[in-house]
Protein backbone atom coordinates (compact mmCIF):
# COMPACT_ATOMS: atom_id res chain seq x y z
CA UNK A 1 -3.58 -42.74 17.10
CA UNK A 2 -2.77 -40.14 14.43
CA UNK A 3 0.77 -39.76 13.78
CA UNK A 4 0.12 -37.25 10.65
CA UNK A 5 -3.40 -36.05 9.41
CA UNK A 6 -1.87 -36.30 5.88
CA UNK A 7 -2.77 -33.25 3.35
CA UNK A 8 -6.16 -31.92 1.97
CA UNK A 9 -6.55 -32.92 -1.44
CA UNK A 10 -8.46 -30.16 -3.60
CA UNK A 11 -8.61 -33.09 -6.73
CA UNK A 12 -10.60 -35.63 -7.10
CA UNK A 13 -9.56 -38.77 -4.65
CA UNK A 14 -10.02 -39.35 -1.01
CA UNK A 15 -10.45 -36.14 1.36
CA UNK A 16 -6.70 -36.28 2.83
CA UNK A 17 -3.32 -38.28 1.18
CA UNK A 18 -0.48 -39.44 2.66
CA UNK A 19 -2.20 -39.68 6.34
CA UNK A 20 -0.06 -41.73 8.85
CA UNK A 21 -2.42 -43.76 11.60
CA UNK A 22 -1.88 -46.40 14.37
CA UNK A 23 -4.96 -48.68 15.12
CA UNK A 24 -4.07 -51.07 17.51
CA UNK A 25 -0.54 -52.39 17.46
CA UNK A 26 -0.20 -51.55 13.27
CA UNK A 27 0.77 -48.29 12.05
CA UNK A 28 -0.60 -47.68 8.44
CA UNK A 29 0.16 -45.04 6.00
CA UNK A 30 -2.40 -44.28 2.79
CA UNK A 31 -4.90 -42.66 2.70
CA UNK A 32 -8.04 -40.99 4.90
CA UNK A 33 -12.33 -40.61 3.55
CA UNK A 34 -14.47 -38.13 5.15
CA UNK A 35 -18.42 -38.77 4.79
CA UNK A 36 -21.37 -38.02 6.75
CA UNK A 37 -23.22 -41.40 6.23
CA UNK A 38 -21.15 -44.27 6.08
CA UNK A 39 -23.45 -45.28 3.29
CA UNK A 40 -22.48 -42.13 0.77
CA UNK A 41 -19.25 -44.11 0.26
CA UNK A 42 -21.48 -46.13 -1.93
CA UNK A 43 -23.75 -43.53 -2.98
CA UNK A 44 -20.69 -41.50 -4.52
CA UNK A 45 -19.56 -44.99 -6.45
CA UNK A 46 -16.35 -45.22 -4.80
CA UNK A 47 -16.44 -48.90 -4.79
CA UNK A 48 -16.06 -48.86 -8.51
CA UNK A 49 -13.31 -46.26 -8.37
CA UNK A 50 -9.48 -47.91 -7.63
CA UNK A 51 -8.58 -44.68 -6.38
CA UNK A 52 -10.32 -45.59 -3.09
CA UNK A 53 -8.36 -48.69 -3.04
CA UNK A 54 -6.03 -47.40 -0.90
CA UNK A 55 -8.34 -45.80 2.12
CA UNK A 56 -6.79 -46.77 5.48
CA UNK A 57 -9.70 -44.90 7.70
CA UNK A 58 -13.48 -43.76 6.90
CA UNK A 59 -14.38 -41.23 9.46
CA UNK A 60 -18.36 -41.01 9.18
CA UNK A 61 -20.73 -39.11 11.47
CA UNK A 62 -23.58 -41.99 11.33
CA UNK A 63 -21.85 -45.50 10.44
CA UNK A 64 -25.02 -46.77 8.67
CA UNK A 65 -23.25 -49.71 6.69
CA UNK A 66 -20.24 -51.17 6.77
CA UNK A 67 -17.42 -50.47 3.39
CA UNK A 68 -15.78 -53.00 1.99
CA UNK A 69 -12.88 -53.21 -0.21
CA UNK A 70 -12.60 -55.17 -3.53
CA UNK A 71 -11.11 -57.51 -1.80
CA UNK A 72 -13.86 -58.11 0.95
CA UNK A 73 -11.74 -56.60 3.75
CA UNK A 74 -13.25 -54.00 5.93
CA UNK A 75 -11.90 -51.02 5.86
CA UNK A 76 -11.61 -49.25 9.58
CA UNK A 77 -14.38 -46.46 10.41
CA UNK A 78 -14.10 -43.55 12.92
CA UNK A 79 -17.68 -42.46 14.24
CA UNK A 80 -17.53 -39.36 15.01
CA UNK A 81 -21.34 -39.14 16.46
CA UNK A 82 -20.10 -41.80 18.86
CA UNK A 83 -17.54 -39.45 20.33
CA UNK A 84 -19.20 -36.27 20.05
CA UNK A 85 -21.13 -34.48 23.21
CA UNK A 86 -24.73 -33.81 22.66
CA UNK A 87 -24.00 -30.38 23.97
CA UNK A 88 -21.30 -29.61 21.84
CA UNK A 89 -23.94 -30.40 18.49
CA UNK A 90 -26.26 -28.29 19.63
CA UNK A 91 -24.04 -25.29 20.49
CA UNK A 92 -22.92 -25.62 16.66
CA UNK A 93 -26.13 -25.70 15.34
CA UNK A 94 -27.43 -22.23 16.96
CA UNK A 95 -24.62 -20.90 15.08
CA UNK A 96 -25.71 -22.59 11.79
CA UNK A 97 -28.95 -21.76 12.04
CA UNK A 98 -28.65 -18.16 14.33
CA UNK A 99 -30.69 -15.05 12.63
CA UNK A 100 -28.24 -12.60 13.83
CA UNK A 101 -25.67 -10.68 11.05
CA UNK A 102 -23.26 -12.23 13.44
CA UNK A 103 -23.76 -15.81 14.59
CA UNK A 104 -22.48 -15.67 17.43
CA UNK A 105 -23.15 -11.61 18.56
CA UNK A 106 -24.92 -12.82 21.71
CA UNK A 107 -22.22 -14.64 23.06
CA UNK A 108 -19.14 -12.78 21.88
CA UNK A 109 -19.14 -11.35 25.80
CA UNK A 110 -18.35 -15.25 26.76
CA UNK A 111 -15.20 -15.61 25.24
CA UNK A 112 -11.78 -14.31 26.51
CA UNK A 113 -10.00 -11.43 25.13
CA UNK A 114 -7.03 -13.13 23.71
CA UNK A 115 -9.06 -15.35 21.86
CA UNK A 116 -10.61 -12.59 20.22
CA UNK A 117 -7.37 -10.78 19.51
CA UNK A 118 -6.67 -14.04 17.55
CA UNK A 119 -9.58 -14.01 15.67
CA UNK A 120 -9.14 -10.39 14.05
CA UNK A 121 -5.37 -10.59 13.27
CA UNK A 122 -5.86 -13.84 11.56
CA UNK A 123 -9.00 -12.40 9.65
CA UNK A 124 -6.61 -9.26 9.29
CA UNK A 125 -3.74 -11.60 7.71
CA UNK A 126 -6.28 -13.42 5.71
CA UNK A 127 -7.65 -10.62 3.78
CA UNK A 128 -4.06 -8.95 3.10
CA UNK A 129 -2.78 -12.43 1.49
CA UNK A 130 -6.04 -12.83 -0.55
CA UNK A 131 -5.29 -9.06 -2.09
CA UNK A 132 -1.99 -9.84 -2.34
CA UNK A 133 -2.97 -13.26 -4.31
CA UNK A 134 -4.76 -11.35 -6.50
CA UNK A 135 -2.35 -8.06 -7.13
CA UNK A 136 0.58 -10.90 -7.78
CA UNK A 137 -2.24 -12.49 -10.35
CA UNK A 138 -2.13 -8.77 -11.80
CA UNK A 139 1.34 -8.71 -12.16
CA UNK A 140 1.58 -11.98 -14.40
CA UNK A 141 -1.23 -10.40 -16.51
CA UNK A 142 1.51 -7.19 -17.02
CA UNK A 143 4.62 -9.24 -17.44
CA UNK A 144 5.87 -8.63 -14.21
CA UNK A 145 5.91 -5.27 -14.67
CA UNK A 146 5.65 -3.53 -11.21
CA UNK A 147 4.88 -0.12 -11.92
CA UNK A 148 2.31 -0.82 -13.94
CA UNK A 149 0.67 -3.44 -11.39
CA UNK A 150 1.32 -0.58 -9.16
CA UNK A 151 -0.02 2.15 -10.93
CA UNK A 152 -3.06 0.02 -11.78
CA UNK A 153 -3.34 -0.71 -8.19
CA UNK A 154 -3.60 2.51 -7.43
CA UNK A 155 -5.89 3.84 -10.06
CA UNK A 156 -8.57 1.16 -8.81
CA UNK A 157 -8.50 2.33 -4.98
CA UNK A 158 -8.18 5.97 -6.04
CA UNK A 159 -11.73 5.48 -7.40
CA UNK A 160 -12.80 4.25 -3.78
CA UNK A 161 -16.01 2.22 -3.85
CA UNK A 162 -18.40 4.01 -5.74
CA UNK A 163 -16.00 4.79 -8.82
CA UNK A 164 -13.66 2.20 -8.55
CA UNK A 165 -14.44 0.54 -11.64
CA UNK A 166 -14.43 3.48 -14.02
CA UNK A 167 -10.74 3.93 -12.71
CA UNK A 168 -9.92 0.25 -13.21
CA UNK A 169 -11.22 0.89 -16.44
CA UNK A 170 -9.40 4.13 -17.14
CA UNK A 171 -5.81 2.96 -16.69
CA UNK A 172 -6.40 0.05 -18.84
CA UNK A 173 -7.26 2.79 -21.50
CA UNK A 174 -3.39 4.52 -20.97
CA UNK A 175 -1.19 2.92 -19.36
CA UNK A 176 1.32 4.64 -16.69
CA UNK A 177 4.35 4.43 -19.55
CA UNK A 178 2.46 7.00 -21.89
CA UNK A 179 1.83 9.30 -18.46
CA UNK A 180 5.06 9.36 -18.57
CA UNK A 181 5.38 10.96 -21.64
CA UNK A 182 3.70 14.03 -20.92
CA UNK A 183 5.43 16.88 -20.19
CA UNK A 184 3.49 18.21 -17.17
CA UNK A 185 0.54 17.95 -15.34
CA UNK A 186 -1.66 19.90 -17.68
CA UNK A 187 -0.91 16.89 -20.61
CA UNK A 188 -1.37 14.26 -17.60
CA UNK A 189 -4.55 15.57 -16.59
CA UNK A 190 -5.66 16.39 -20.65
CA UNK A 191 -5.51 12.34 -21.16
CA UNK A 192 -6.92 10.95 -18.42
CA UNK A 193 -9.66 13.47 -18.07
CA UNK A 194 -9.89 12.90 -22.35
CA UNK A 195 -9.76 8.46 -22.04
CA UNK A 196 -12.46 9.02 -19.41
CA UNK A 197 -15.20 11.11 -21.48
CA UNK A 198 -15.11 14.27 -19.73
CA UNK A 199 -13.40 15.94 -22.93
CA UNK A 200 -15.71 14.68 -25.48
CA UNK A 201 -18.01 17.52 -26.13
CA UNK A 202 -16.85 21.23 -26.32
CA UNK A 203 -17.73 23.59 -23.27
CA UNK A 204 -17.84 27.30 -22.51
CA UNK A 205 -15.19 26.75 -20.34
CA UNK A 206 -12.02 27.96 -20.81
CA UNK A 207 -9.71 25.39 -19.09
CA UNK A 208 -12.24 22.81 -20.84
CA UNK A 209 -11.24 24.08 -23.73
CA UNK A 210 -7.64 24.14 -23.10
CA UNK A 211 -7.61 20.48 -22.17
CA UNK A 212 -9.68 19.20 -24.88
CA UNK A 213 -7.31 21.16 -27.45
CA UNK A 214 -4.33 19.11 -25.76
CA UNK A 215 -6.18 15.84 -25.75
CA UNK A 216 -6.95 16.22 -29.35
CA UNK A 217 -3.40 16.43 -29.69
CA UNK A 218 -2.16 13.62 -27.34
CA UNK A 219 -4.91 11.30 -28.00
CA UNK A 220 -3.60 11.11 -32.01
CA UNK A 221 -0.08 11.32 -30.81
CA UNK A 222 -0.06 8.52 -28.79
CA UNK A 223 -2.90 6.08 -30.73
CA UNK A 224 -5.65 6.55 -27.94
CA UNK A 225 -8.56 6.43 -30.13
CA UNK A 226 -9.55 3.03 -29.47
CA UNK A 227 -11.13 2.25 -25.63
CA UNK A 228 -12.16 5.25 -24.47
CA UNK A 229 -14.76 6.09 -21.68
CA UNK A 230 -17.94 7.56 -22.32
CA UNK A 231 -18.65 10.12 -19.13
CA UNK A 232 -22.28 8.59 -18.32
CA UNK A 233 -19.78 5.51 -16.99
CA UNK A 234 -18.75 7.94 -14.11
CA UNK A 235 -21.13 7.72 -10.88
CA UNK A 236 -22.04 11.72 -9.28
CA UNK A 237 -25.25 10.73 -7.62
CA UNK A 238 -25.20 10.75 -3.99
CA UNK A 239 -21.49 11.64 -3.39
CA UNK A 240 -20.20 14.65 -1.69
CA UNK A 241 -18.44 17.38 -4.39
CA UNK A 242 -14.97 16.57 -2.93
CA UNK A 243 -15.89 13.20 -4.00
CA UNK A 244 -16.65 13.41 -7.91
CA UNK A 245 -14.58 11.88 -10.47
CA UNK A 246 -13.63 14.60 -12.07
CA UNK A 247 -11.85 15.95 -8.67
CA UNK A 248 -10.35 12.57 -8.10
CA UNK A 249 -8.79 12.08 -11.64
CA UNK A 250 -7.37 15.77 -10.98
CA UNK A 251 -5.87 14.17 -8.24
CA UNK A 252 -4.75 11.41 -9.42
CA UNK A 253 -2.99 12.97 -12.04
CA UNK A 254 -1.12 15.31 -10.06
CA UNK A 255 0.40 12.20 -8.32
CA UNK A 256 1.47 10.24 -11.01
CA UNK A 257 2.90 13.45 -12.37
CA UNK A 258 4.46 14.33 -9.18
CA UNK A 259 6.10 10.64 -8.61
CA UNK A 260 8.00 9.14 -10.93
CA UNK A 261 8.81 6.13 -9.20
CA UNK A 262 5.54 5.11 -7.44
CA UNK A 263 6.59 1.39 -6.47
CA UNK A 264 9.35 2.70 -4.39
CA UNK A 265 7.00 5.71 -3.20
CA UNK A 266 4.39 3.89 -1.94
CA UNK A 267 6.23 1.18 -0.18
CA UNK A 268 8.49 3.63 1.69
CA UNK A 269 5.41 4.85 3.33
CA UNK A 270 5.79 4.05 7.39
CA UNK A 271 2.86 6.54 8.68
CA UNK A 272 -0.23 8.92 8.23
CA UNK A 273 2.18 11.91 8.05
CA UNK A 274 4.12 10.06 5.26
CA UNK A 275 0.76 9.24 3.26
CA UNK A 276 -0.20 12.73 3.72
CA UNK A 277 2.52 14.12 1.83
CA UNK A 278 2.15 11.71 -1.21
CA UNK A 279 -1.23 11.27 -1.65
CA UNK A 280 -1.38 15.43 -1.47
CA UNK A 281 0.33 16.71 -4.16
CA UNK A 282 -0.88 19.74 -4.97
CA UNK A 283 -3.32 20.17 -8.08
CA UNK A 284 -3.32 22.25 -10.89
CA UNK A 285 -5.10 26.15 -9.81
CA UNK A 286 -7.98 25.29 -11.45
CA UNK A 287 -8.63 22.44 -9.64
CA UNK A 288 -8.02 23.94 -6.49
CA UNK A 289 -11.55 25.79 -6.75
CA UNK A 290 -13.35 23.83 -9.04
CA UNK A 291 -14.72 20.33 -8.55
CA UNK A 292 -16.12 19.83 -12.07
CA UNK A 293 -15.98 21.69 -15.24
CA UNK A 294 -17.87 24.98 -15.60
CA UNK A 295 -18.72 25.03 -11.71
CA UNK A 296 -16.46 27.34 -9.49
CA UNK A 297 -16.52 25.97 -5.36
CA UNK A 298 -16.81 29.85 -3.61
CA UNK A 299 -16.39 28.63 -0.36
CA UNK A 300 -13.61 27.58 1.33
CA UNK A 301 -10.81 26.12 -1.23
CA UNK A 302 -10.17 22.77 -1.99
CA UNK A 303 -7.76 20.83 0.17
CA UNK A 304 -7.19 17.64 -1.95
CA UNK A 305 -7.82 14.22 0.05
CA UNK A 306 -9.12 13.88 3.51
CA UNK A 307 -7.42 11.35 6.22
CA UNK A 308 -10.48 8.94 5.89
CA UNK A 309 -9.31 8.25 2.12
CA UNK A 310 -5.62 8.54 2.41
CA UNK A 311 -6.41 5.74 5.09
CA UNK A 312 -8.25 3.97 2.45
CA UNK A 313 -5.29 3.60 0.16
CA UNK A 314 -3.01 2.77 2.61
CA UNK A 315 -4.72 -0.08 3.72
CA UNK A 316 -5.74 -1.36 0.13
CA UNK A 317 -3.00 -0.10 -1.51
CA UNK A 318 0.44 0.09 0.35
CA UNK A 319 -0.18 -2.54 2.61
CA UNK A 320 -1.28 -5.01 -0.15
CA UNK A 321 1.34 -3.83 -2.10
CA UNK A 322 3.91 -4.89 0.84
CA UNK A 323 2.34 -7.97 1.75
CA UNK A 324 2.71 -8.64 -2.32
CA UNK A 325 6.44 -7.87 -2.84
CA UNK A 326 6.45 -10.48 0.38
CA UNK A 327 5.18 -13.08 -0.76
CA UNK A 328 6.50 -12.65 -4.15
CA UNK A 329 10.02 -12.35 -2.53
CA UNK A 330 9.61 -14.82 0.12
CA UNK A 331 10.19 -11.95 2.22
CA UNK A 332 8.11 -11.86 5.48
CA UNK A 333 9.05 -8.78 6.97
CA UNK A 334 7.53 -6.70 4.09
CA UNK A 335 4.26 -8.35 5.26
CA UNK A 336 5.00 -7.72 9.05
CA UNK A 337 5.59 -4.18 7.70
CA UNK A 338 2.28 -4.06 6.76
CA UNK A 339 0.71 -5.22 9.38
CA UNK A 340 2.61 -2.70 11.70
CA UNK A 341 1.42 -0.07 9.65
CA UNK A 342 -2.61 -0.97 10.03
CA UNK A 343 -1.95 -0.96 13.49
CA UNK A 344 -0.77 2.39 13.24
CA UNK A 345 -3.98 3.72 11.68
CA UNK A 346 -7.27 4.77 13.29
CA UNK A 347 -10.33 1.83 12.72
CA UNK A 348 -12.58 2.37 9.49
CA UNK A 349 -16.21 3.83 10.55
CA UNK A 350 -19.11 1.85 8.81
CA UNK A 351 -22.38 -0.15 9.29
CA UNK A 352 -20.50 -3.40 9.37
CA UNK A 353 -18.02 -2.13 12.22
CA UNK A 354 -20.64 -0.36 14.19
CA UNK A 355 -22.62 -3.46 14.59
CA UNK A 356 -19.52 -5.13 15.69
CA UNK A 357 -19.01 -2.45 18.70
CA UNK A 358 -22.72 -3.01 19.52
CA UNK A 359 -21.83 -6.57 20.35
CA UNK A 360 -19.28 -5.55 22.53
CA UNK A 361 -16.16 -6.12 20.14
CA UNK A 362 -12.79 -4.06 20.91
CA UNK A 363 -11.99 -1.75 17.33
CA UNK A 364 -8.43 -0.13 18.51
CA UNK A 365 -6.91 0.23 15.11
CA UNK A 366 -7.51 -0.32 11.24
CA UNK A 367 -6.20 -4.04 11.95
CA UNK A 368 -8.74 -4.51 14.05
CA UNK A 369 -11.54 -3.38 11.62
CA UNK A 370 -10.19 -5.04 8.55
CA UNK A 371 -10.04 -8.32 10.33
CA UNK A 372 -13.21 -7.87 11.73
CA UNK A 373 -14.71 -7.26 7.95
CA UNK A 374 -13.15 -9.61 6.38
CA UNK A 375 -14.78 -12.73 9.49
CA UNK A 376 -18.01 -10.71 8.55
CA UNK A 377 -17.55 -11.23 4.64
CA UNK A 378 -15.86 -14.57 4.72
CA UNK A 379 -16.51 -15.98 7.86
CA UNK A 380 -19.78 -15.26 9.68
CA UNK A 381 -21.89 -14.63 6.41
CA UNK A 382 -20.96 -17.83 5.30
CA UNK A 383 -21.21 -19.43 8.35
CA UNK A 384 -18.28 -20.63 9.03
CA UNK A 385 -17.83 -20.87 12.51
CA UNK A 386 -15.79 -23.47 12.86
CA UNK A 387 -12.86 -22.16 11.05
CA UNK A 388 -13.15 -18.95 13.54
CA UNK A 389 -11.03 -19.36 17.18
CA UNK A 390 -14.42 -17.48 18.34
CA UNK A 391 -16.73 -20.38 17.20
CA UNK A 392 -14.05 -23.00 17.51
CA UNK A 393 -14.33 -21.55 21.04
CA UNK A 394 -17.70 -21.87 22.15
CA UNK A 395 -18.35 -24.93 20.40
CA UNK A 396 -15.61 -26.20 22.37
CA UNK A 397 -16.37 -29.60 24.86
CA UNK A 398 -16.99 -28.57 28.51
């Protein structure tokens, strides 16, 4: 009988410490070994290694030899192949071995709503605590600064997918403290537009011009020679005009100039309507018709960010920012916050969810579709099915 599995050890040692068993009328306490072959216990040296001294159970799928201690005393094996239905093997290894994106995409119709409902807010939880891991990382890296972290945040995400790195890149170039030094949103958009390349070389353009003049300026003013951007790092191919860098650093800059606290901002966000009126702050005029330098839009003017991409940064950057300050805190209810607020928001749209809907999956909310990528990402790609209620569920024993 197992009175306490013990803990995983990540170090070198036997699989789990501390474990607490009964086997037969003693109750032992040390520690448990996990092998397939009863004979890798050998092949791995631990009979040379005093560590393994202590080894109260060997659970083995094939017990192919018997282990000894030092001492000559055997030490007590669990056989797992023993005890295992045929059935149940063979389920798991059409999963291992399935050709689908999905391993299990043909059954998924099998298994019982709630179980799935498990599966993506788990997923869902998994991948905000693995941001957050790494945003709280961030903030060690800045001194616990959070405005920084959370301007840095930002800048990343505001760069969506395709320019995300330049971004990244960009506000490691000036940091949000020297924004703050600039007088208005003309100087704000002069240095980032100048630290990412697009002011290097003059242009007939008049607002060009202007901005290169005040970059000149800043750029000497504030020690920003070192670092820059060239513009060939910035990605145009293939994206929609609304979507170019140049446009999105316009943008960008009219937020940070528009928000001086942006920690506080961000995480009072509770809705759509409340994204929409901070991730829209209104650009400078010639931004508003222009979505690169020297090229006037004619046609209808420009709007500033769509709901697809203020959706975007709320998911990767309010709610990671929340679930952050949680678990930084010890605060639960920022994360819970979070998670409320996904399940506010309409369900992402791309290849990866669409060939979870043609399996038969439910997509309500943007919950539901992070969870789901993230199981795609982490859990089906890798194969781990076991670790998924869905897989746990149909490898289930009859």
């Amino acid at each position: 009988m197992v009175r306490s599995p013990g803990y995983l050890n990540n170090h070198a040692g036997p699989d789990f410490h501390e474990a607490r068993l009964r086997i037969g009328e003693v109750e032992w306490a040390g520690q448990v070994e996990i092998h397939i072959k009863a004979s890798d216990w050998l092949v791995h040296g631990h009979q040379e290694d005093e560590a393994y001294e202590n080894v109260i159970l060997h659970v083995v799928w094939d017990n192919d030899t018997p282990i000894t201690r030092r001492d000559g005393s055997l030490i007590p094996v669990l056989v797992l192949g023993d005890r295992t239905p045929p059935d149940l093997v063979r389920r798991y290894r059409q999963l291992l071995t399935s050709s689908f994106l999905i391993p299990c995409e043909t059954a998924v119709g099998q298994v019982p709503a709630l179980t799935l409902l498990s599966m993506k807010e788990r997923a869902a939880n998994s991948r905000l605590r693995r941001k957050s891991i790494e945003l709280v990382k961030l903030l060690k890296g800045n001194g616990g600064d959070w405005e920084e972290t959370t301007y840095q945040v930002l800048a990343r995400n505001f760069g969506f997918k395709v320019n995300a790195e330049g971004f990244s890149q960009l506000c490691r170039t000036v940091s949000l403290l020297t924004l703050r030094k600039c007088g208005n949103l003309e100087q704000t958009e002069a240095l980032l537009l100048g630290q990412a390349g697009f002011l290097d070389d003059p242009e007939e353009d008049p607002y060009h011009q202007k901005l290169r003049k005040e970059y000149q300026y800043l750029s000497h003013k504030f020690g920003l020679s070192k670092g820059k951007l060239h513009r060939a790092r910035w990605r145009f191919l293939r994206l929609r005009p609304a979507n170019f860098p140049t446009l999105r650093i316009a943008q960008f800059a009219a937020m940070i100039q528009q928000t001086p606290n942006l920690l506080s901002s961000l995480t009072s966000v509770n809705n759509l309507e409340d994204a929409r009126m901070l991730f829209q702050a209104p650009v400078s005029p010639y931004w508003q018709k222009h979505y690169r330098f020297n090229t006037a839009y004619t046609e209808t003017g420009i709007t500033g960010l769509g709901d697809d991409s203020i959706r975007s940064l709320v998911i990767n950057t309010i709610c990671t920012l929340l679930t952050a300050r949680g678990l930084h805190t010890d605060d639960n209810r920022l994360e819970e916050r979070a998670l409320h607020l996904m399940s506010s928001l309409p369900p992402e749209e791309n290849s990866i969810i669409t060939h979870w809907k043609t399996v038969g999956m439910v997509v309500e909310n943007a919950l539901d579709s992070q969870g789901l990528l993230e199981q795609y990402h982490f859990g089906c790609q890798r194969r781990q099915c076991l670790q998924c209620p869905v897989g746990a569920w149909l490898t289930k024993p009859d």
